[in-house]
C-alpha atoms as a PDB file:
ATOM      1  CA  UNK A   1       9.955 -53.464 -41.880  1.00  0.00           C
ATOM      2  CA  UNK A   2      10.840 -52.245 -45.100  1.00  0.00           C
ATOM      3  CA  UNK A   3      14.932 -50.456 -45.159  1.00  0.00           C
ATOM      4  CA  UNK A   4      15.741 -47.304 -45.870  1.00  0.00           C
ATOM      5  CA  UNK A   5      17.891 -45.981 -48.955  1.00  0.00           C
ATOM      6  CA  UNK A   6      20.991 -45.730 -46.547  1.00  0.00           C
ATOM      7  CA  UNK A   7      20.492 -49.162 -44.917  1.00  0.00           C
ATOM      8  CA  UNK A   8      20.440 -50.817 -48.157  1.00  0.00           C
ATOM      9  CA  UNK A   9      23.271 -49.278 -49.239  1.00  0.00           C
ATOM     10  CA  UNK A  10      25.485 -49.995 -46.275  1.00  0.00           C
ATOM     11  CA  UNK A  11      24.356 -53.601 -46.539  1.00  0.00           C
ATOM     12  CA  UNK A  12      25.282 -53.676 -49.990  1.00  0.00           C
ATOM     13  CA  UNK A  13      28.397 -52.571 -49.422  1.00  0.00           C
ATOM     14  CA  UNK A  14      29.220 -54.723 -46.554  1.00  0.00           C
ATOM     15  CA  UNK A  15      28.110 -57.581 -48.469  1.00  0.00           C
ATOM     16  CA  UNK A  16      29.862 -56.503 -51.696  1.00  0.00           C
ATOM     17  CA  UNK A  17      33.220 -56.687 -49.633  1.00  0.00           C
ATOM     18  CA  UNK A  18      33.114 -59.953 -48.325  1.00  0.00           C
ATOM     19  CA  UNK A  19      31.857 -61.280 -51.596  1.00  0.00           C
ATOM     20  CA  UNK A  20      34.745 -59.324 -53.486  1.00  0.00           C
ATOM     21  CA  UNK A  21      37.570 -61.864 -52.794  1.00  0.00           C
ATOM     22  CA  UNK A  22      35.031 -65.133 -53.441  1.00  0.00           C
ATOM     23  CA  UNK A  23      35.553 -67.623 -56.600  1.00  0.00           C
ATOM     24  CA  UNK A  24      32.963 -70.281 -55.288  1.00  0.00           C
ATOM     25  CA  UNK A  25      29.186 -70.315 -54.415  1.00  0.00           C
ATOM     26  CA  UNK A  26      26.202 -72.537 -53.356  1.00  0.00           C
ATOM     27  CA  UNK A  27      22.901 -71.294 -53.445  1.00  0.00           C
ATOM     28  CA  UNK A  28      20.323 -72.619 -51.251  1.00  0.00           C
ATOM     29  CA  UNK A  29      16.470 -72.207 -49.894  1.00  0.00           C
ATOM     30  CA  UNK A  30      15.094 -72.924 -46.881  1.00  0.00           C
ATOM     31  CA  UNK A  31      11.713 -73.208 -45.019  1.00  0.00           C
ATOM     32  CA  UNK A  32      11.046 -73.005 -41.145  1.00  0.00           C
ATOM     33  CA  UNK A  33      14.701 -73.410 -40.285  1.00  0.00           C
ATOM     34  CA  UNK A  34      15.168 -72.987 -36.255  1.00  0.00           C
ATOM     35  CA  UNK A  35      17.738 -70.504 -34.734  1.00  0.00           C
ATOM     36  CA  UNK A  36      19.785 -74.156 -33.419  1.00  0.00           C
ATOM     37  CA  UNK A  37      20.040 -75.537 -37.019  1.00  0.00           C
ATOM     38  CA  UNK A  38      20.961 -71.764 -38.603  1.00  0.00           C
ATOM     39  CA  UNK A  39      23.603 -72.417 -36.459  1.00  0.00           C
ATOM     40  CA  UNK A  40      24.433 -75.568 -36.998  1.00  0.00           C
ATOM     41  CA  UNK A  41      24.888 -74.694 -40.791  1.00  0.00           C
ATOM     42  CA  UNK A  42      26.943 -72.008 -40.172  1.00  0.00           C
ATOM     43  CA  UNK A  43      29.482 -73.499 -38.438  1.00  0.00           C
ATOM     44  CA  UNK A  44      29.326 -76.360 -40.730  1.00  0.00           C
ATOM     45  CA  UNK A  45      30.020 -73.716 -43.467  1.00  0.00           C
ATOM     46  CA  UNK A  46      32.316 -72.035 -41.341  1.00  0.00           C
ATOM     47  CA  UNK A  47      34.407 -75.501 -40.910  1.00  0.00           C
ATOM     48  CA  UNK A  48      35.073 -75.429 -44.687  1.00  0.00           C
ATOM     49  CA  UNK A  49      36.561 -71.910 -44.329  1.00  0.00           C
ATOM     50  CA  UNK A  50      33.627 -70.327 -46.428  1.00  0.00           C
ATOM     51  CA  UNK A  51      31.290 -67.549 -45.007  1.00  0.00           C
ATOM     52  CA  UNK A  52      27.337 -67.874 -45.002  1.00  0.00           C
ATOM     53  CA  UNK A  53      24.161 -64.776 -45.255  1.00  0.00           C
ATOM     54  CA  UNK A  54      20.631 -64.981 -45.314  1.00  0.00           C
ATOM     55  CA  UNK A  55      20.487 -61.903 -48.501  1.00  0.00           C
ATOM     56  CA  UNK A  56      17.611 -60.287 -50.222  1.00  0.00           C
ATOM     57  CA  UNK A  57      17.506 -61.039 -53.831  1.00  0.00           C
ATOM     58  CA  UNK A  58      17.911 -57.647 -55.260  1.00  0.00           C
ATOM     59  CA  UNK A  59      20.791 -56.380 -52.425  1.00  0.00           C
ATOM     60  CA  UNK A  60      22.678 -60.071 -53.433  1.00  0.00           C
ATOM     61  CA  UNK A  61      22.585 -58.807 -57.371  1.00  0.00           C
ATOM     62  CA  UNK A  62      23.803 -55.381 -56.601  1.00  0.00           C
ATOM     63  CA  UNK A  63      26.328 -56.529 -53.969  1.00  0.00           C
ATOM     64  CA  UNK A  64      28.016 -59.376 -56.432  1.00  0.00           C
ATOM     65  CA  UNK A  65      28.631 -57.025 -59.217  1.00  0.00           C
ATOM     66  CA  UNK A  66      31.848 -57.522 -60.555  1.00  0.00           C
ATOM     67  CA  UNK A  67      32.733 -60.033 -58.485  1.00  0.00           C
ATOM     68  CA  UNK A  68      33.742 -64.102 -59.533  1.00  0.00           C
ATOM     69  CA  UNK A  69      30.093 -65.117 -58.059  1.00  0.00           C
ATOM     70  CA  UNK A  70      28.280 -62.496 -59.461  1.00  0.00           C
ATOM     71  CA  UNK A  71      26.465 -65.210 -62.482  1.00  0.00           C
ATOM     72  CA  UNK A  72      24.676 -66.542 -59.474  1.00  0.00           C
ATOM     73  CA  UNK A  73      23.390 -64.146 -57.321  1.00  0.00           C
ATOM     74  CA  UNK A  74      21.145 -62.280 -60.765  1.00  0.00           C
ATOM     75  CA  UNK A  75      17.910 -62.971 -60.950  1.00  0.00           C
ATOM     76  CA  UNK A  76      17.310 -65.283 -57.745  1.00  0.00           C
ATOM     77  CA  UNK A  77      13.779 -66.127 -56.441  1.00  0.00           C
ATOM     78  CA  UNK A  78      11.996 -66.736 -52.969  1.00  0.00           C
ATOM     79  CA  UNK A  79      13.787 -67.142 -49.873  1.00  0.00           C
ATOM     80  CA  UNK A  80      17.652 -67.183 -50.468  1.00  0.00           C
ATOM     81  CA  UNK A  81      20.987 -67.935 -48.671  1.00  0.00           C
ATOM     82  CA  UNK A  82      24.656 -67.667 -50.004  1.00  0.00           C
ATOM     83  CA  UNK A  83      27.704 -69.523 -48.892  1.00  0.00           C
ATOM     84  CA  UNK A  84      30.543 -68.242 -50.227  1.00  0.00           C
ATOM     85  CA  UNK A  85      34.463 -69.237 -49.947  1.00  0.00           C
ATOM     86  CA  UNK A  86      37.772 -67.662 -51.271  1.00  0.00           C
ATOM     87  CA  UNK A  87      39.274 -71.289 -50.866  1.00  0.00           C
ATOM     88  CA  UNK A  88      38.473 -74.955 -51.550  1.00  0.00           C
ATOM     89  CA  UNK A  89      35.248 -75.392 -53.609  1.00  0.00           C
ATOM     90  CA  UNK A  90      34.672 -79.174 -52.773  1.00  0.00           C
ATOM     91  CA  UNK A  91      35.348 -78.722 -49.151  1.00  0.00           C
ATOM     92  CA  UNK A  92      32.396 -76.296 -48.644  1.00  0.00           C
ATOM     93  CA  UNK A  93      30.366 -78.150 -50.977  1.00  0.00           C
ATOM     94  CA  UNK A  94      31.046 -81.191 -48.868  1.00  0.00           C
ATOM     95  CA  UNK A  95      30.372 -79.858 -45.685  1.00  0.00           C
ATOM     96  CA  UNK A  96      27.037 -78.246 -47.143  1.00  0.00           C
ATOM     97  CA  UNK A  97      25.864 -81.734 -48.526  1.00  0.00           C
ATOM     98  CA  UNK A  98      26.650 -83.703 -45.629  1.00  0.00           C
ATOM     99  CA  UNK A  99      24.668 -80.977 -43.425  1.00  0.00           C
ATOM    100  CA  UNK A 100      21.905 -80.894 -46.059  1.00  0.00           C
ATOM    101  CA  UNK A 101      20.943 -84.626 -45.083  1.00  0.00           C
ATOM    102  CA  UNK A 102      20.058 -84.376 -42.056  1.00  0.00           C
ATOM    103  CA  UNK A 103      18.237 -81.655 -42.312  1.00  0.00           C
ATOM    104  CA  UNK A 104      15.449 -81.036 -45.579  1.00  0.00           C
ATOM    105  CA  UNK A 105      14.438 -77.586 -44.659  1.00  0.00           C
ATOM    106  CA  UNK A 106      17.069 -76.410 -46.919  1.00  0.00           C
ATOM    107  CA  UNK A 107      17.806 -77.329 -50.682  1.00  0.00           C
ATOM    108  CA  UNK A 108      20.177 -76.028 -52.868  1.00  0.00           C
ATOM    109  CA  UNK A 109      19.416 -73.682 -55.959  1.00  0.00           C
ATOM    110  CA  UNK A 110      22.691 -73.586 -57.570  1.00  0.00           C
ATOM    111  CA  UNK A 111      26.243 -73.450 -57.334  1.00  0.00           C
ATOM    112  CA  UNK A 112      29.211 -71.342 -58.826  1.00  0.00           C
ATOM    113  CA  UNK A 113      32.852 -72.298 -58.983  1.00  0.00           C
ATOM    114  CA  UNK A 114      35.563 -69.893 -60.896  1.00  0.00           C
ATOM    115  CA  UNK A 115      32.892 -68.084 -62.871  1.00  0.00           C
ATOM    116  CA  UNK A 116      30.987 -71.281 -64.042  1.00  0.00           C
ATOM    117  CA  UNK A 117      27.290 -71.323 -63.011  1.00  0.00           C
ATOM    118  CA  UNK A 118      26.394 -74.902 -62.072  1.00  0.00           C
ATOM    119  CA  UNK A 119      23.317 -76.780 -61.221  1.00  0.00           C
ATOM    120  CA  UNK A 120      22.221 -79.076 -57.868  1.00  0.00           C
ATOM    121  CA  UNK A 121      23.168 -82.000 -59.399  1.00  0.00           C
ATOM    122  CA  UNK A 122      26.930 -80.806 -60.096  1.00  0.00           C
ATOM    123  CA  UNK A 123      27.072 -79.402 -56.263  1.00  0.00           C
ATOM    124  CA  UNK A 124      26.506 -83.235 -55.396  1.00  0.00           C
ATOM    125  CA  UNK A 125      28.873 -84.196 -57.587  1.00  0.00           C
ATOM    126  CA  UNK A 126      31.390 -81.864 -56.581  1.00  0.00           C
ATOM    127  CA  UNK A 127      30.872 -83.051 -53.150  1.00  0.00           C
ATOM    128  CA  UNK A 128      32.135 -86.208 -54.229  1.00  0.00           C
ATOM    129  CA  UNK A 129      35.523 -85.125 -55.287  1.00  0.00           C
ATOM    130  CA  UNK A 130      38.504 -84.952 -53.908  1.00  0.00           C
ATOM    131  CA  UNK A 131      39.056 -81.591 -51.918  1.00  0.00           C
ATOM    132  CA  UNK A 132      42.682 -79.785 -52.725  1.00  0.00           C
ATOM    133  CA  UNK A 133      44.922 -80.386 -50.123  1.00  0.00           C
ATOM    134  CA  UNK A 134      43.687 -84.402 -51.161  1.00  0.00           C
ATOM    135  CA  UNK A 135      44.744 -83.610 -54.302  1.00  0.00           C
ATOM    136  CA  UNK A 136      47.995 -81.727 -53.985  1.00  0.00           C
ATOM    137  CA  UNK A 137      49.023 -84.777 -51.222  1.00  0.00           C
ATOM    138  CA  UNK A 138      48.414 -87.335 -54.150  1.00  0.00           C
ATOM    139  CA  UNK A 139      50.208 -85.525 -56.609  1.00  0.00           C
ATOM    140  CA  UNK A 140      53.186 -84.687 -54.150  1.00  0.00           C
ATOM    141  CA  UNK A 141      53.472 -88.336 -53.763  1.00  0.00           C
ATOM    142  CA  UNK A 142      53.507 -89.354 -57.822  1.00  0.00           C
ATOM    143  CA  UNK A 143      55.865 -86.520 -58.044  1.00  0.00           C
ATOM    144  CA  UNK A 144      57.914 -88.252 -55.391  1.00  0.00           C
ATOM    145  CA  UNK A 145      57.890 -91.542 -55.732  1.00  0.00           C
ATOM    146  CA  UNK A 146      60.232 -91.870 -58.811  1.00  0.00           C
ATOM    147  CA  UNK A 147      62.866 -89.909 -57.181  1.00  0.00           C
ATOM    148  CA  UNK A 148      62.835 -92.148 -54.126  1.00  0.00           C
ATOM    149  CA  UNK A 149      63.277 -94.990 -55.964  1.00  0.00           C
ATOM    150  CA  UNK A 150      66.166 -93.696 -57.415  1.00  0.00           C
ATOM    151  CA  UNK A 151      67.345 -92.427 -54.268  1.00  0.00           C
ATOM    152  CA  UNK A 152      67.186 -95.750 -53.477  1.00  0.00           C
ATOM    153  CA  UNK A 153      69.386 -97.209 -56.516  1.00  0.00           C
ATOM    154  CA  UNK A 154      71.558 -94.387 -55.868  1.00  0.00           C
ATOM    155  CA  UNK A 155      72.277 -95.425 -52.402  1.00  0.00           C
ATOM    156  CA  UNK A 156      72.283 -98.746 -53.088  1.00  0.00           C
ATOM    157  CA  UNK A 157      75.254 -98.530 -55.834  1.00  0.00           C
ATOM    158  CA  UNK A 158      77.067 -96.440 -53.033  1.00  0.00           C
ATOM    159  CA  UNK A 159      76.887 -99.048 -50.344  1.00  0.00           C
ATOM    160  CA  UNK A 160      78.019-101.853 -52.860  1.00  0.00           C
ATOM    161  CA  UNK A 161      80.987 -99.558 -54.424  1.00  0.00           C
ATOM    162  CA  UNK A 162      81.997 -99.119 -50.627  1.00  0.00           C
ATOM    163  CA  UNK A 163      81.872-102.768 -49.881  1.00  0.00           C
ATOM    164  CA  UNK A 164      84.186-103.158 -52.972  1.00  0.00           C
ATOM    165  CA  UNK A 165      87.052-100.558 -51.827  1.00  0.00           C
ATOM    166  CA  UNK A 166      87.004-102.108 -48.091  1.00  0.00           C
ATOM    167  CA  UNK A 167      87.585-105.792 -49.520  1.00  0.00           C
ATOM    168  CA  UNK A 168      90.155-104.252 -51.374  1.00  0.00           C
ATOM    169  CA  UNK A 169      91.838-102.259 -48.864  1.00  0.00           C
ATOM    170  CA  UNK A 170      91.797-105.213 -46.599  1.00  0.00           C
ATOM    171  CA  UNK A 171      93.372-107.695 -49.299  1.00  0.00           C
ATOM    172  CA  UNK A 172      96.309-104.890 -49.816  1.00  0.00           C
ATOM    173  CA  UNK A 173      95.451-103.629 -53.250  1.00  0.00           C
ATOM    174  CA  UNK A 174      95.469-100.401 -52.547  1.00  0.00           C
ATOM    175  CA  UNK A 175      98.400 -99.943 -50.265  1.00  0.00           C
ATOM    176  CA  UNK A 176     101.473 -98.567 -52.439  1.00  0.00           C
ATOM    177  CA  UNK A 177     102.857 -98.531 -55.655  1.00  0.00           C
ATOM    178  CA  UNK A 178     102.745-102.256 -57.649  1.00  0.00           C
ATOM    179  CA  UNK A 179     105.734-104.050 -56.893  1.00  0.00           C
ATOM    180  CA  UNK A 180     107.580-105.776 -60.250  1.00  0.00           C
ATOM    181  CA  UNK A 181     106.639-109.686 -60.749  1.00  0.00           C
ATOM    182  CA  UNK A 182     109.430-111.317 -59.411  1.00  0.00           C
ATOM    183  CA  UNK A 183     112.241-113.266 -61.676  1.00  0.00           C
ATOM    184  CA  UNK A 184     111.325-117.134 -61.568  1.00  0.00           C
ATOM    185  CA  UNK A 185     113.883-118.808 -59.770  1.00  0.00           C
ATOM    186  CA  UNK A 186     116.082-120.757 -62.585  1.00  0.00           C
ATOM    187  CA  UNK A 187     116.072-116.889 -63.920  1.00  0.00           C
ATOM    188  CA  UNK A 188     117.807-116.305 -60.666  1.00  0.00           C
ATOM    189  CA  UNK A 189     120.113-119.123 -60.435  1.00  0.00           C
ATOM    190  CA  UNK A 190     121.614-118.919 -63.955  1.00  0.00           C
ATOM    191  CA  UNK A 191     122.268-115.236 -63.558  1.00  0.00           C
ATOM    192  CA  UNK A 192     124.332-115.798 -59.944  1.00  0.00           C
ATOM    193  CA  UNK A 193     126.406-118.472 -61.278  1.00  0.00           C
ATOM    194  CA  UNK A 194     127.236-116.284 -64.230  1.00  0.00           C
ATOM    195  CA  UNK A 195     128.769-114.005 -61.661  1.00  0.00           C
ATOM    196  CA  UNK A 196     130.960-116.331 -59.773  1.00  0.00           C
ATOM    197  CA  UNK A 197     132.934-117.858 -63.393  1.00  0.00           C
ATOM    198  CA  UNK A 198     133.352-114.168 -64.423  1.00  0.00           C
ATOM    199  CA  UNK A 199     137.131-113.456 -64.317  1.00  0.00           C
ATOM    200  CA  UNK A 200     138.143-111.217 -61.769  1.00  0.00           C
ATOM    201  CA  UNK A 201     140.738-108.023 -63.609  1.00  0.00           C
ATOM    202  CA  UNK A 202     143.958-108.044 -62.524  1.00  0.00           C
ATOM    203  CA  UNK A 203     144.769-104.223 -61.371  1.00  0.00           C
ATOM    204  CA  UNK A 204     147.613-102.595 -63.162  1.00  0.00           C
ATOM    205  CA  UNK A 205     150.482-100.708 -61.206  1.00  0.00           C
ATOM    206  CA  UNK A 206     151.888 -98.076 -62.401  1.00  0.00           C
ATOM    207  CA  UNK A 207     155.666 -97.608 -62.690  1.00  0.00           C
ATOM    208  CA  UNK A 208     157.301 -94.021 -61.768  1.00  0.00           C
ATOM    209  CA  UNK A 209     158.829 -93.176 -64.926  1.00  0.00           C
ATOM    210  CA  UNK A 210     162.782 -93.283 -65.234  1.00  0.00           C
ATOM    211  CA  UNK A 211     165.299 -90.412 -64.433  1.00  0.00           C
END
């Protein structure tokens, strides 16, 4: 049953906004695909947070104008179906590949990520990557791992300095002010004598003056 002017337009416009906001795409085909596996492959696609249509050719063109996909959706031909995600390339590429072996009624066409068209063999390969949050968790950890080690030194110099001041508190070196070295003892002995011979002044009386 062939659509009227206004259907197509309200399906292009539906199908414009959700594509509005995508920056990745994978084409596919498919023959005699049952209602069950349609919906197996949507929630597959669904799993890797991207969206999934069945489109006509011609509304998918008009519908991706101006958008990041749009490269890929001109000029498809035969039967075609468009996942689309806002996020994580690799993860719906994954999740598409992994479905795609168990089930040959559908093949990819092509793929887009950020504007660049690419080709079935570079949708496998992307499924091979690492997916983002992979990526960000690795680099966190590089990023990381120097300043724990120095954390470590770090704490390891304080503990030591600590065990320093205790041995030191304990032994008495820092209780008070430094007491002078004390006079050897001949020093000592010389210097009392010295006082005992010292003469001792006789005191002087004064007279009361004469009349």
């Amino acid at each position: 049953m062939a659509l009227s002017r206004a259907s197509k337009k309200v399906k292009v416009e539906r199908l414009a906004g959700e594509l509005e906001h995508s920056t990745s795409a994978i084409i596919g085909t498919f023959a005699g695909l049952t209602a069950s596996k349609d919906f197996e492959l949507r929630k597959a696609v669904r799993s890797a947070g991207g969206s999934y249509h069945v489109v006509k050719n011609k509304l998918a063109a008009r519908a991706s104008q101006g958008s990041k996909i749009e490269a890929a959706l001109q000029g498809l031909k035969g039967v075609s179906s468009v996942a689309y995600t806002s996020g994580d390339p690799v993860a719906l590429a994954k999740a598409l590949s992994t479905w795609v072996k168990d089930n040959a009624e559908f093949t990819f066409k092509l793929g887009i990520v950020d504007g660049k068209v690419i080709s079935v063999d570079e949708i496998a390969a992307l499924a091979t990557m690492p997916g983002k949050e992979e990526l960000f968790s690795k680099l966190l950890f590089l990023i990381q791992s120097p300043a724990q080690r120095l954390a470590t030194v770090i704490n390891a110099t304080g503990r030591d300095l600590a065990v320093v001041i205790n041995q030191g508190v304990e032994k008495g070196k820092f209780g008070g002010p430094v007491a002078p070295p004390a006079a050897p003892v001949a020093e000592v002995a010389v210097e009392a004598a010295a006082v005992e011979e010292a003469p001792v002044a006789e005191s002087v009386t004064a007279e009361p003056a004469a009349e």
